[in-house]
PDB file of N, CA and C in Angstrom:
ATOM      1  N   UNK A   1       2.850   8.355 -49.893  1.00  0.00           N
ATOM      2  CA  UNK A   1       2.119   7.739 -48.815  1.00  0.00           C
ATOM      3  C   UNK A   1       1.940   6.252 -49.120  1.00  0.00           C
ATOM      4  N   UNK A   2       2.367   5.265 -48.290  1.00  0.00           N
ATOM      5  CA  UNK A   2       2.296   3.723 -48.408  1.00  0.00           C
ATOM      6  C   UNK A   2       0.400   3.937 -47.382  1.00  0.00           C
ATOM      7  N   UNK A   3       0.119   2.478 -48.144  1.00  0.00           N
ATOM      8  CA  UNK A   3      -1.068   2.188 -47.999  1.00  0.00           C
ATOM      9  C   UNK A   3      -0.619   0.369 -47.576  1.00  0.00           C
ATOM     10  N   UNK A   4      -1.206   0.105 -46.268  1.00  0.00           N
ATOM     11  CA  UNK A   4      -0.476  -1.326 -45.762  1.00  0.00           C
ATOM     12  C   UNK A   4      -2.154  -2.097 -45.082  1.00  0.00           C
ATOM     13  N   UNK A   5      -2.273  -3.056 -45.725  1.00  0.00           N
ATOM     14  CA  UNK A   5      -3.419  -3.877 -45.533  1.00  0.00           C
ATOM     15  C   UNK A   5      -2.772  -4.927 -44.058  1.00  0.00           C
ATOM     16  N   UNK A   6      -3.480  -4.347 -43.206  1.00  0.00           N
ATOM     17  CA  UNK A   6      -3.424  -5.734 -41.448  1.00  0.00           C
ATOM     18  C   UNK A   6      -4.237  -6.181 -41.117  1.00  0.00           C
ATOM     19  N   UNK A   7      -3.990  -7.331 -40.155  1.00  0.00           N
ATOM     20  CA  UNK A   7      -5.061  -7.378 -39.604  1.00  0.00           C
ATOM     21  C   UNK A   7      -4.793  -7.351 -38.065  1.00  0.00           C
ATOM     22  N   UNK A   8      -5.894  -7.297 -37.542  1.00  0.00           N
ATOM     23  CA  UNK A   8      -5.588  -6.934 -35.711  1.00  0.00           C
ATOM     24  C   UNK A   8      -6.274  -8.111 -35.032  1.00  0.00           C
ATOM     25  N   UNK A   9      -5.763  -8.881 -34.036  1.00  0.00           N
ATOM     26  CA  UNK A   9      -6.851  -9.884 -33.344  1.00  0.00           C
ATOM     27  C   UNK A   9      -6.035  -9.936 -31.883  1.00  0.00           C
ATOM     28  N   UNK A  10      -6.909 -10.408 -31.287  1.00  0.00           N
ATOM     29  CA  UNK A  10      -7.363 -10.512 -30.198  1.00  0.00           C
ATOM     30  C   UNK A  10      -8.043 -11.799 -29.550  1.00  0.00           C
ATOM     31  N   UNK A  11      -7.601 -12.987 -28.716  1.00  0.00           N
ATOM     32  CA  UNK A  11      -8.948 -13.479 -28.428  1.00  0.00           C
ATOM     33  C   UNK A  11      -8.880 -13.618 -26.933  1.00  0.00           C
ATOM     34  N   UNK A  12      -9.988 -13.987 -26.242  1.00  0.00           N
ATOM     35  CA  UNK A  12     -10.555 -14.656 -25.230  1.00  0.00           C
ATOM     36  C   UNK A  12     -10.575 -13.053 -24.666  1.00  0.00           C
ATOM     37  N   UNK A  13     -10.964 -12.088 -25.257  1.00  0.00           N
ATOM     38  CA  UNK A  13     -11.149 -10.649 -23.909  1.00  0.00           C
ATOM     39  C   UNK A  13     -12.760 -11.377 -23.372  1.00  0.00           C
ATOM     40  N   UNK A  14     -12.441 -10.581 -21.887  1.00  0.00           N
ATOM     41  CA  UNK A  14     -13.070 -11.020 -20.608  1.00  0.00           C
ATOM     42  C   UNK A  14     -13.814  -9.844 -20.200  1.00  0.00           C
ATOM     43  N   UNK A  15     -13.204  -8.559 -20.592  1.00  0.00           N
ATOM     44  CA  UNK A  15     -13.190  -7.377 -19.546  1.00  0.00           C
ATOM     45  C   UNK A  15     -13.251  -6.383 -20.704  1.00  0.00           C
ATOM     46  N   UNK A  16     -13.000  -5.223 -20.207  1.00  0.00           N
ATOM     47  CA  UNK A  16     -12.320  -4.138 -21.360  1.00  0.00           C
ATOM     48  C   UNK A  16     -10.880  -4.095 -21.551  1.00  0.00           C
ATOM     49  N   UNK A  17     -10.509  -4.484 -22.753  1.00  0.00           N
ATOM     50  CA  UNK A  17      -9.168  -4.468 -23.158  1.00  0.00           C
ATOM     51  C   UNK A  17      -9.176  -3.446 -24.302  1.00  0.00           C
ATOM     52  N   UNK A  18      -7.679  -2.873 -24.476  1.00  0.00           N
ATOM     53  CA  UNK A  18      -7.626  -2.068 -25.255  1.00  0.00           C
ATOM     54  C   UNK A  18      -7.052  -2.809 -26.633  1.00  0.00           C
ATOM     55  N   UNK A  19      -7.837  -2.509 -27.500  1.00  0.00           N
ATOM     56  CA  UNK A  19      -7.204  -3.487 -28.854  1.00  0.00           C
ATOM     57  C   UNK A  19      -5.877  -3.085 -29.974  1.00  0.00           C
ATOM     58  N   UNK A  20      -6.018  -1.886 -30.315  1.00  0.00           N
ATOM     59  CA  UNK A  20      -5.301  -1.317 -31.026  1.00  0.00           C
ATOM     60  C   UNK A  20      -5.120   0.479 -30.959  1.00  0.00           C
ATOM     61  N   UNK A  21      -3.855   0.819 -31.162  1.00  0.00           N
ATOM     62  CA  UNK A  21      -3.859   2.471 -31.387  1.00  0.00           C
ATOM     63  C   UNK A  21      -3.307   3.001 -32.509  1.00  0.00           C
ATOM     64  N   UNK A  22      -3.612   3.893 -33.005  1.00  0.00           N
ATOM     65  CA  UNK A  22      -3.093   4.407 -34.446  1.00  0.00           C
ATOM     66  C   UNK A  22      -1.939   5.227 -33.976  1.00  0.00           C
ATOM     67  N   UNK A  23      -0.455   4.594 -34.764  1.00  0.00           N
ATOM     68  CA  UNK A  23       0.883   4.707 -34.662  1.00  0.00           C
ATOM     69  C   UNK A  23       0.618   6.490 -34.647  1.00  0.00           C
ATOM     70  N   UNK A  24       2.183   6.947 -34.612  1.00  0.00           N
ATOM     71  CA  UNK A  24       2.144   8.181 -35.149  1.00  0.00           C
ATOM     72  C   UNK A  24       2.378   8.983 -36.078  1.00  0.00           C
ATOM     73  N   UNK A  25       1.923   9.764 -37.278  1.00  0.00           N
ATOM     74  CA  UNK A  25       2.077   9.923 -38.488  1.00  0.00           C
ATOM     75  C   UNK A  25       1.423   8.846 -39.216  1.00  0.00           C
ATOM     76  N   UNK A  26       0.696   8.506 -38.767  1.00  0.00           N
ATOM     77  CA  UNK A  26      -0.517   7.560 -39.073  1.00  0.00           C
ATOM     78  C   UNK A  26      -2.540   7.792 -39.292  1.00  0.00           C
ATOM     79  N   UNK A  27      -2.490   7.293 -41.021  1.00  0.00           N
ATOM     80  CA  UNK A  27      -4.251   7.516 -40.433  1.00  0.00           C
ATOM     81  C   UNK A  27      -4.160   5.830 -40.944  1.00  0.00           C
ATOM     82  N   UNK A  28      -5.367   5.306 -40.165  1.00  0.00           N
ATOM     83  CA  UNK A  28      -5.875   4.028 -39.963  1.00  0.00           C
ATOM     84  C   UNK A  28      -7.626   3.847 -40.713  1.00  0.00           C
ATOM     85  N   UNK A  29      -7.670   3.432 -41.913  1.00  0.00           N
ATOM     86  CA  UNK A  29      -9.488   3.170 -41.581  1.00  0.00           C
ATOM     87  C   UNK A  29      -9.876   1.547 -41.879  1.00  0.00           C
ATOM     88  N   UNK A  30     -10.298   1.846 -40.726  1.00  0.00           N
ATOM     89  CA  UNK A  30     -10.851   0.017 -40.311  1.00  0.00           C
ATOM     90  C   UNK A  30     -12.052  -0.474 -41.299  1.00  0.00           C
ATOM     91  N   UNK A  31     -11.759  -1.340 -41.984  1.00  0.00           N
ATOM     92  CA  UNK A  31     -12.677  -1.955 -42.928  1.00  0.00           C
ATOM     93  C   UNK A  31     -13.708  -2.661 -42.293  1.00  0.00           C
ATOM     94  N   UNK A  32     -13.472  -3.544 -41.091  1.00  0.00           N
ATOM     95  CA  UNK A  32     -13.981  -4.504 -40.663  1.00  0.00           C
ATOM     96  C   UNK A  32     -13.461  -4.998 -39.548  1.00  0.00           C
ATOM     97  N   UNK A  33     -14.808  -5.155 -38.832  1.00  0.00           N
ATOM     98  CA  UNK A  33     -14.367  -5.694 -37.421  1.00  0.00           C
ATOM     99  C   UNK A  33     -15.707  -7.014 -37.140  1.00  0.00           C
ATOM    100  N   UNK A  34     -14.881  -7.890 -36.575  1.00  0.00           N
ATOM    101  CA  UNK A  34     -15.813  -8.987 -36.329  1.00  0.00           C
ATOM    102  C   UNK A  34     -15.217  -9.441 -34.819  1.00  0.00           C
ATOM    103  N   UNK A  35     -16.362  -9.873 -34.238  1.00  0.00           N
ATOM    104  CA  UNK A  35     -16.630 -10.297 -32.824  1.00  0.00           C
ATOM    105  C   UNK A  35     -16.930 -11.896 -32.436  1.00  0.00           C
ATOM    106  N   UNK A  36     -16.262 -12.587 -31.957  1.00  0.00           N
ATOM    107  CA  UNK A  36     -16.409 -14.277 -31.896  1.00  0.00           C
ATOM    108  C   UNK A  36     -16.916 -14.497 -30.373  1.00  0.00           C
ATOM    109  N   UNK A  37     -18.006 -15.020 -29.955  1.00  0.00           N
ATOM    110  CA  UNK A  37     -18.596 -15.275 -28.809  1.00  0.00           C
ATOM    111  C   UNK A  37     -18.144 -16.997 -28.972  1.00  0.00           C
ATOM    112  N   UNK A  38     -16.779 -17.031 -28.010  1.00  0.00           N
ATOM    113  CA  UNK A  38     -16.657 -18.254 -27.905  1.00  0.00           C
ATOM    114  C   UNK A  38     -17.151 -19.589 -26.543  1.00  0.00           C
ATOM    115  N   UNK A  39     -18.315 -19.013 -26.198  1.00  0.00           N
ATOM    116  CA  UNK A  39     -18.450 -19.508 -24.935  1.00  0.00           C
ATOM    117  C   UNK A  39     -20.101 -20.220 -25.917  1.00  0.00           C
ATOM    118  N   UNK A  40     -20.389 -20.875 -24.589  1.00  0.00           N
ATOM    119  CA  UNK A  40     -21.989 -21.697 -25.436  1.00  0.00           C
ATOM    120  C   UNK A  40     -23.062 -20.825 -24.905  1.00  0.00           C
ATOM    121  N   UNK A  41     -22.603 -19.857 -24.362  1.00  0.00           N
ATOM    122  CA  UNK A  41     -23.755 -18.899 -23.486  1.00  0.00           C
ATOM    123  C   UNK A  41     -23.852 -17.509 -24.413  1.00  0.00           C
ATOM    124  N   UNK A  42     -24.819 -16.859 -24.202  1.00  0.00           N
ATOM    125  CA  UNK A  42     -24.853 -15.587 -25.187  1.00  0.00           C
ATOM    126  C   UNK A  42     -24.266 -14.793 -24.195  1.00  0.00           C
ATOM    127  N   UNK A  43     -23.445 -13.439 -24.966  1.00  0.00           N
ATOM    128  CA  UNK A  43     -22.794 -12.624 -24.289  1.00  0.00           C
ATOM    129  C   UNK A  43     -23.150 -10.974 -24.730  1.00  0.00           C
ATOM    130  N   UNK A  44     -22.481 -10.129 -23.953  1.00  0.00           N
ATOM    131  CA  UNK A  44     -22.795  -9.124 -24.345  1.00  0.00           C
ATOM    132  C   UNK A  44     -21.299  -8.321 -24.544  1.00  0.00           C
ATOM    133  N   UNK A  45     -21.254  -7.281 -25.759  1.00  0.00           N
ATOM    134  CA  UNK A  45     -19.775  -6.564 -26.109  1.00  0.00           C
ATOM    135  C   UNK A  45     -20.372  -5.352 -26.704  1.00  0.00           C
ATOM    136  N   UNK A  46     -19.400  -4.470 -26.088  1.00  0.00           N
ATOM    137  CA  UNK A  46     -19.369  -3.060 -26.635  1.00  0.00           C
ATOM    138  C   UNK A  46     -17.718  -2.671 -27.233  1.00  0.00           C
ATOM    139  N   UNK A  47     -17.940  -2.106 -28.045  1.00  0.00           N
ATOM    140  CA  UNK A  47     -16.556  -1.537 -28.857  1.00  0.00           C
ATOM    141  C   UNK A  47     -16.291   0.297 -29.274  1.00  0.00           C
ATOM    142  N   UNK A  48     -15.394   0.784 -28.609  1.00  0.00           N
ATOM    143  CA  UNK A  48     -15.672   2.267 -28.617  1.00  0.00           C
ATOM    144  C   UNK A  48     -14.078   2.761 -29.471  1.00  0.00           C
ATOM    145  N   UNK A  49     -15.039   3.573 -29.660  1.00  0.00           N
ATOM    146  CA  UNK A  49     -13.770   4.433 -30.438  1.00  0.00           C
ATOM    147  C   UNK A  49     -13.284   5.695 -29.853  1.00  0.00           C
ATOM    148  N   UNK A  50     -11.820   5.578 -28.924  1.00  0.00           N
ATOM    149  CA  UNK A  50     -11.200   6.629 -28.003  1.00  0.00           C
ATOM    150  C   UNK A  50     -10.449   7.289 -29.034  1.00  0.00           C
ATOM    151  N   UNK A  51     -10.577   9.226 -28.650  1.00  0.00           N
ATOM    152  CA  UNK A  51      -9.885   9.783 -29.631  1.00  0.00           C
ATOM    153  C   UNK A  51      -9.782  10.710 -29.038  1.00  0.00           C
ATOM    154  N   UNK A  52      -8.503  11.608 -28.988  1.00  0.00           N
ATOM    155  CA  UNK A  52      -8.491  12.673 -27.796  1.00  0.00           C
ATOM    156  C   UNK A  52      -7.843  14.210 -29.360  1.00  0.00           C
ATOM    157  N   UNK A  53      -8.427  14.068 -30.877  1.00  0.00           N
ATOM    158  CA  UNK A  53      -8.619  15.339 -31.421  1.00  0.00           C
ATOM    159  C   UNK A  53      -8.436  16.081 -31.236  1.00  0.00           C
ATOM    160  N   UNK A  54      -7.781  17.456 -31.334  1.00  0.00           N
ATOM    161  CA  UNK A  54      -8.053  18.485 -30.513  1.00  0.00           C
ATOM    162  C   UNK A  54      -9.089  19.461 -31.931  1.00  0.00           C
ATOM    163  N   UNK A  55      -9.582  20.429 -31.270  1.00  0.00           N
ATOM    164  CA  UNK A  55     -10.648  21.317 -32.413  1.00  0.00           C
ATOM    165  C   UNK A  55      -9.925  21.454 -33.316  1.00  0.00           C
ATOM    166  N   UNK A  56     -10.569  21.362 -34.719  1.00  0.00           N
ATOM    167  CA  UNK A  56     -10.196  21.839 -36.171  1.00  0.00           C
ATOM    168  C   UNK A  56     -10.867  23.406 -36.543  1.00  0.00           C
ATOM    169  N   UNK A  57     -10.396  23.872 -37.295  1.00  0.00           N
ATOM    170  CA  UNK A  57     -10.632  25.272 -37.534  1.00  0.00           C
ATOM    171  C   UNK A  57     -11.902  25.254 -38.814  1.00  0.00           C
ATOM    172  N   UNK A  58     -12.611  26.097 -38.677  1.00  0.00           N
ATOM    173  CA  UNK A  58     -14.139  26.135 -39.684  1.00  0.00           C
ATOM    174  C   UNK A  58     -14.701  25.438 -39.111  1.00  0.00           C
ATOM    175  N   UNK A  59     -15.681  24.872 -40.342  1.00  0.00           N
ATOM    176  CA  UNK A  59     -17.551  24.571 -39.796  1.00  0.00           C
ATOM    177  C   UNK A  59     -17.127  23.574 -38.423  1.00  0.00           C
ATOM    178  N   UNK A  60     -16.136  22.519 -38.451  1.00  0.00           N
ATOM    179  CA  UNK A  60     -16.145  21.103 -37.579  1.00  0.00           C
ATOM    180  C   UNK A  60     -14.990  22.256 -36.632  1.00  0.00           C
ATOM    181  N   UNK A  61     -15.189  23.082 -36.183  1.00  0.00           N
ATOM    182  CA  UNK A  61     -14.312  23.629 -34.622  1.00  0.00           C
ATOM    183  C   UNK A  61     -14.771  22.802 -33.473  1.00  0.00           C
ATOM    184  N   UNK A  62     -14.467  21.780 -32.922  1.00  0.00           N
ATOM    185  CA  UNK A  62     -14.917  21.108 -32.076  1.00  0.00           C
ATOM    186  C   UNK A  62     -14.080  19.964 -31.813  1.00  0.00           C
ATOM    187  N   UNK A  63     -13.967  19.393 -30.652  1.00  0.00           N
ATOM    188  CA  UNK A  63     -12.961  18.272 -30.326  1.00  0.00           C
ATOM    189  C   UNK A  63     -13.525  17.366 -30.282  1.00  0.00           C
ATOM    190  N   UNK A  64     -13.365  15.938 -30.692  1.00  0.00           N
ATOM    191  CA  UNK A  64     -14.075  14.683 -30.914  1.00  0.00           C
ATOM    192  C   UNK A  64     -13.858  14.152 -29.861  1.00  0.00           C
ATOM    193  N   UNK A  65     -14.473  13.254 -29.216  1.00  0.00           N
ATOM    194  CA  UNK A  65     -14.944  12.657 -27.947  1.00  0.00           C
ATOM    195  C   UNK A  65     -15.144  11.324 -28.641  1.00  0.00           C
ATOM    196  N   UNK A  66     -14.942  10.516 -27.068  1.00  0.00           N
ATOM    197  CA  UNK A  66     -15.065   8.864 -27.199  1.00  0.00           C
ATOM    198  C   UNK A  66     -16.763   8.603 -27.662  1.00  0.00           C
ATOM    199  N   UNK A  67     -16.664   7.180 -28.204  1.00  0.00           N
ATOM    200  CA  UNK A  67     -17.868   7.084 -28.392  1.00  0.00           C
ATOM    201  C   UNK A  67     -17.867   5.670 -29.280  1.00  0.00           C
ATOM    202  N   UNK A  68     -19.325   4.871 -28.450  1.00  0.00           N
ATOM    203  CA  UNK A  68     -19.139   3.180 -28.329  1.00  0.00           C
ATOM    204  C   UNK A  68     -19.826   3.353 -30.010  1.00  0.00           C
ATOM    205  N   UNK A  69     -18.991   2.487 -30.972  1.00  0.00           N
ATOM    206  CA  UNK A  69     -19.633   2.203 -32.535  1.00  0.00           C
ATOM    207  C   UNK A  69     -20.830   0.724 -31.957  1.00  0.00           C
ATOM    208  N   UNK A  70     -20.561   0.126 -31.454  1.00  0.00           N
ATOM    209  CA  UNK A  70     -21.872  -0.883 -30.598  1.00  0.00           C
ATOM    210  C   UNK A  70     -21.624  -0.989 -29.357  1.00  0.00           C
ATOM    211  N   UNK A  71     -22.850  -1.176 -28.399  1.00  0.00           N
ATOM    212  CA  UNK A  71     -23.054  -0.561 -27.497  1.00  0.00           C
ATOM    213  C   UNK A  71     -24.154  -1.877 -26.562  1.00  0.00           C
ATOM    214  N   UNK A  72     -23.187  -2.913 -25.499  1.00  0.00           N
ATOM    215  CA  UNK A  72     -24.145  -4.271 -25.244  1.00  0.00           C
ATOM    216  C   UNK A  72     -24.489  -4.824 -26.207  1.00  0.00           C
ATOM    217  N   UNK A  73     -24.059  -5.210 -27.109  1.00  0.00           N
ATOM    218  CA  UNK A  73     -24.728  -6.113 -28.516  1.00  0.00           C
ATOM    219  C   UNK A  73     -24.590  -7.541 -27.445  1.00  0.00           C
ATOM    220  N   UNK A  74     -25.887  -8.136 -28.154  1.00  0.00           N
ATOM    221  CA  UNK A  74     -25.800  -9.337 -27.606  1.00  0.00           C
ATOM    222  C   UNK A  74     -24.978 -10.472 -28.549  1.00  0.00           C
ATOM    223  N   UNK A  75     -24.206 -11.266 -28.149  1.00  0.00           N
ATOM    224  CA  UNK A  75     -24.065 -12.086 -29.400  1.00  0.00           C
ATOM    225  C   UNK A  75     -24.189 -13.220 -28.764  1.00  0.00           C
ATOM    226  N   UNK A  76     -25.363 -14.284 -29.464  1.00  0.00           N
ATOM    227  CA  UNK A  76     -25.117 -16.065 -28.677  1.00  0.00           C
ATOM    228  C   UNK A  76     -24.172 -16.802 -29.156  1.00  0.00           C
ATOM    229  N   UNK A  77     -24.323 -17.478 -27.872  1.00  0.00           N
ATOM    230  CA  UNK A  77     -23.261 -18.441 -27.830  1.00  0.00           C
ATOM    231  C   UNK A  77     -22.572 -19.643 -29.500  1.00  0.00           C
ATOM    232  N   UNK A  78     -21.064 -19.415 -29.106  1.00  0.00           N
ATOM    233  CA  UNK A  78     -20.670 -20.190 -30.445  1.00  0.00           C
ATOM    234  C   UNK A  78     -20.957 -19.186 -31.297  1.00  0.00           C
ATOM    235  N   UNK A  79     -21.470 -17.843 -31.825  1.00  0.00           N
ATOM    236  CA  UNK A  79     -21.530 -17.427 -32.633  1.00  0.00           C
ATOM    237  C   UNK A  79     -20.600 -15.884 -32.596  1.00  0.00           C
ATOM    238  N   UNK A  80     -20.651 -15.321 -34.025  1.00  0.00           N
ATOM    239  CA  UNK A  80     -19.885 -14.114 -34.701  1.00  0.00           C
ATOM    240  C   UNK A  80     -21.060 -13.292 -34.434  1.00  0.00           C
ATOM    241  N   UNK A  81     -20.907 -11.470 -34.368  1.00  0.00           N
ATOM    242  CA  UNK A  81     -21.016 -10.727 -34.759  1.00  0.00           C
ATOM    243  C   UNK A  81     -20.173  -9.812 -35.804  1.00  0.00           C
ATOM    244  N   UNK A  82     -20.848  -9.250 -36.954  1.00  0.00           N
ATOM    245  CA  UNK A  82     -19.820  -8.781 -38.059  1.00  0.00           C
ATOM    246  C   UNK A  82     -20.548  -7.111 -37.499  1.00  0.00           C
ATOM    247  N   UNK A  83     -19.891  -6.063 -37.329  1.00  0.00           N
ATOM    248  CA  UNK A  83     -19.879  -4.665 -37.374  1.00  0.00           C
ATOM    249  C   UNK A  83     -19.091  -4.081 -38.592  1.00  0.00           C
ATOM    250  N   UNK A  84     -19.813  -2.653 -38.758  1.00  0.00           N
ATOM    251  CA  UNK A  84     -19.412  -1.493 -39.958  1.00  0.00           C
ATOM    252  C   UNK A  84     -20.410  -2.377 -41.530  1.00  0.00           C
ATOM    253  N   UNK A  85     -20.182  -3.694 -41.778  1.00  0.00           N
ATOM    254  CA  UNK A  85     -21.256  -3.894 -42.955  1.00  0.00           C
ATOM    255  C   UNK A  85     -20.768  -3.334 -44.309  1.00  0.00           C
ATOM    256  N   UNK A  86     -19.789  -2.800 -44.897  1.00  0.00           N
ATOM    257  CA  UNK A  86     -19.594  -2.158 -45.875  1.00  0.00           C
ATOM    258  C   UNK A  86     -19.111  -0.554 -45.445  1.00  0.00           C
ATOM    259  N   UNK A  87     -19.197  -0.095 -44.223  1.00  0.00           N
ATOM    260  CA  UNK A  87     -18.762   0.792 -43.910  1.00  0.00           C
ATOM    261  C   UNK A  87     -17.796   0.790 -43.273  1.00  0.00           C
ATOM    262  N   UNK A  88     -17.172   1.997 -43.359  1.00  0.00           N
ATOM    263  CA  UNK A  88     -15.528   2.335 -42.396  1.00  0.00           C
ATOM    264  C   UNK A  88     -15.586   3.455 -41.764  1.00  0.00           C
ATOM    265  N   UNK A  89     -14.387   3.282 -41.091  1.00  0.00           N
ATOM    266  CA  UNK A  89     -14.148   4.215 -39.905  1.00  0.00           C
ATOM    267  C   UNK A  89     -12.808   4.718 -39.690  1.00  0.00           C
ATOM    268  N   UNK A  90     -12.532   6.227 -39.787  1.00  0.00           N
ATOM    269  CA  UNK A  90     -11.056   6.544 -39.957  1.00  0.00           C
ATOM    270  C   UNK A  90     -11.084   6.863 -38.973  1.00  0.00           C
ATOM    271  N   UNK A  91      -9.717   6.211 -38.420  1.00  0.00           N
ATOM    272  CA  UNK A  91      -8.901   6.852 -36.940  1.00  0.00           C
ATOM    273  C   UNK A  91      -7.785   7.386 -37.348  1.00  0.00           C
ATOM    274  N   UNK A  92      -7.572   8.589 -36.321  1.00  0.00           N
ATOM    275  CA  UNK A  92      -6.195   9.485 -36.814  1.00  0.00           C
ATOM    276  C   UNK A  92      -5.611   8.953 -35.569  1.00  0.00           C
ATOM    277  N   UNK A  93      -3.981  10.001 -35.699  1.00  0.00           N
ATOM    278  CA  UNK A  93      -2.748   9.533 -34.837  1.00  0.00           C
ATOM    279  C   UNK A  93      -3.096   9.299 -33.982  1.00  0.00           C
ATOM    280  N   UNK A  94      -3.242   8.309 -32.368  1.00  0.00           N
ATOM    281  CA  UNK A  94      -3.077   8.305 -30.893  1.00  0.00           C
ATOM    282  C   UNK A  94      -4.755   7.932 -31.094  1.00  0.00           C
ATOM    283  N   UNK A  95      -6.080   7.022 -31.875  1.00  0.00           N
ATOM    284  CA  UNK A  95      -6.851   7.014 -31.448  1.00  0.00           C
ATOM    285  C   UNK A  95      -7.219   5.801 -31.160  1.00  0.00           C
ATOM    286  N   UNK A  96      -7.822   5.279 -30.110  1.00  0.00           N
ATOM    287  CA  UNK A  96      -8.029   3.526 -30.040  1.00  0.00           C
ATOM    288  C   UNK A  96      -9.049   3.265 -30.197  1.00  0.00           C
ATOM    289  N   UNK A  97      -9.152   1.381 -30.478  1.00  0.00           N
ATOM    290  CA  UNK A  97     -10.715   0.952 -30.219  1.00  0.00           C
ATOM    291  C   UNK A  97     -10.349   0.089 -28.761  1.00  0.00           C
ATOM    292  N   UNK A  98     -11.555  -0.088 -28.039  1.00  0.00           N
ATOM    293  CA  UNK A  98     -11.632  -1.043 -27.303  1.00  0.00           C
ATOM    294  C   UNK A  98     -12.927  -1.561 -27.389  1.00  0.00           C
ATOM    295  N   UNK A  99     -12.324  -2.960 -26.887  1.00  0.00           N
ATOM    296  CA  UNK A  99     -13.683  -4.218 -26.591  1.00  0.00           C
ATOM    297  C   UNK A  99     -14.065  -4.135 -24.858  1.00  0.00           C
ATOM    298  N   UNK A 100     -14.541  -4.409 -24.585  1.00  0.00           N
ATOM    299  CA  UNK A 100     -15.312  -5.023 -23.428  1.00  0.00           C
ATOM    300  C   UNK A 100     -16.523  -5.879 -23.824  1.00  0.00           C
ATOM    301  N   UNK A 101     -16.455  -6.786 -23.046  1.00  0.00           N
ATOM    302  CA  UNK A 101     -16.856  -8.377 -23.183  1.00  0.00           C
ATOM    303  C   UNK A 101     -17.211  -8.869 -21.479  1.00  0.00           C
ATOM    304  N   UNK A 102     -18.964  -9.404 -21.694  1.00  0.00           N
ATOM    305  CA  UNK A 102     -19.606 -10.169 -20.429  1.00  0.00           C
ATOM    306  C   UNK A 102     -18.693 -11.417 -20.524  1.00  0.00           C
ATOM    307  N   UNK A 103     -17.904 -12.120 -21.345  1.00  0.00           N
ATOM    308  CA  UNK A 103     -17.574 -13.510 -21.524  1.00  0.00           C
ATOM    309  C   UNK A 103     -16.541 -13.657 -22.607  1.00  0.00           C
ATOM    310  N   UNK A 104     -15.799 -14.232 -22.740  1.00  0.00           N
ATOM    311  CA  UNK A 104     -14.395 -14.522 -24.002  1.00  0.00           C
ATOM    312  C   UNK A 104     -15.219 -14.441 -25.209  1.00  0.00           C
ATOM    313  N   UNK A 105     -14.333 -13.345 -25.685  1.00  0.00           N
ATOM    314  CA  UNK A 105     -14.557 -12.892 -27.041  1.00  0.00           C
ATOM    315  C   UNK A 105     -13.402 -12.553 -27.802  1.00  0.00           C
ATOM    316  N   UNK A 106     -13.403 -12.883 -28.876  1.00  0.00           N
ATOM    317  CA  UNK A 106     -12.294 -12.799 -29.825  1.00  0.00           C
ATOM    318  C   UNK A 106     -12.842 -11.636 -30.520  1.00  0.00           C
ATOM    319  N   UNK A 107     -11.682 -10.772 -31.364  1.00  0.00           N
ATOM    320  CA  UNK A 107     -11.616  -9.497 -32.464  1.00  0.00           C
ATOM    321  C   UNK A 107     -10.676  -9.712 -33.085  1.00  0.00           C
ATOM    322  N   UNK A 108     -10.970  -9.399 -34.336  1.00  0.00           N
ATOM    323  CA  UNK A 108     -10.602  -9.087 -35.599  1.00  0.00           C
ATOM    324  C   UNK A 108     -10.984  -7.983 -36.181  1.00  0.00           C
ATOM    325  N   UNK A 109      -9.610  -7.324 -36.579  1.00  0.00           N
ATOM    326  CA  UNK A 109      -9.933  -5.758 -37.125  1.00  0.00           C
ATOM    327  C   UNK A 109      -9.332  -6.073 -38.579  1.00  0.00           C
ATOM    328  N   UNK A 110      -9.874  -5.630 -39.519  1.00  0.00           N
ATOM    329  CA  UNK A 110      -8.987  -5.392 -40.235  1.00  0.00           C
ATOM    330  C   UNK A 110      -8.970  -4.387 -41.025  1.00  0.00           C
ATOM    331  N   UNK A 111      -7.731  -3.475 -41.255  1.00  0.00           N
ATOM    332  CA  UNK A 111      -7.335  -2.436 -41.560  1.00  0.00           C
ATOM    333  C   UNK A 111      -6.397  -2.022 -42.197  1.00  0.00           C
ATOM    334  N   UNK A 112      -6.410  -0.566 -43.164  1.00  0.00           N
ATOM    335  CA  UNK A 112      -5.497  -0.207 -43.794  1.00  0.00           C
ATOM    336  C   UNK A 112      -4.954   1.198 -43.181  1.00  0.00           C
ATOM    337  N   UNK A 113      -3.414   0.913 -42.905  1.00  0.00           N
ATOM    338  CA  UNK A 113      -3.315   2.244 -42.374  1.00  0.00           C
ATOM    339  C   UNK A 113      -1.791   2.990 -43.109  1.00  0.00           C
ATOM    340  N   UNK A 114      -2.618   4.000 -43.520  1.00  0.00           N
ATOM    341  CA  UNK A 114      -1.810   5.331 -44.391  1.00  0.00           C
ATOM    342  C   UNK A 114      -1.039   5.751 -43.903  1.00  0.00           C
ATOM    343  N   UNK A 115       0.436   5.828 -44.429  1.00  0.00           N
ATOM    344  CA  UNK A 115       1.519   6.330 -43.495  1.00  0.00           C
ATOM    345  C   UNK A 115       2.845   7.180 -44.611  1.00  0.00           C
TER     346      UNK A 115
END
């Protein structure tokens, strides 16, 4: 198994854009994601993690569902938000993140993904 250090970016999202998807025969865990509010006004961004799982067998029998890791964060103007903090987040084959953004916002993911 190769282990490959990227990074993912993105700038000026407006709307909800989709940022990245985990290849196939692929696991992905995102080290770090940071958010750039490039406007002079404060904005608001949510970032979700789409994953269409199907149930695993034992205790976790259940299919994983979408679900925002931040949720309207405000960030002011000219400034970064940093998300995860020392924590990560594994995405398996076919799962995405997306941004949505009140105002141009830049992303940066960065990630190692196992293949």
């Amino acid at each position: 198994m190769a282990n490959t250090f990227k990074v993912v970016t993105k700038a000026g999202v407006t709307s909800s854009d989709l940022i990245y998807t985990v290849a196939g025969s692929t696991t992905t865990v995102v080290l770090g994601i940071m958010l750039g509010n490039t406007t002079s006004s404060a904005i608001t961004a949510s970032v979700t993690l789409g994953t269409d799982t199907s149930s695993r067998a034992g205790a976790n029998n259940e299919s994983n569902q979408d679900v925002e890791l931040v949720t309207s964060a405000t960030i002011p103007g000219n400034s970064t938000l940093e998300l995860l903090a020392g924590n990560k987040v594994v995405m398996e084959t076919t799962d995405t993140m997306t941004l949505a953004a009140s105002g141009a916002t830049d992303i940066t993911l960065s990630i190692m993904e196992i293949t």
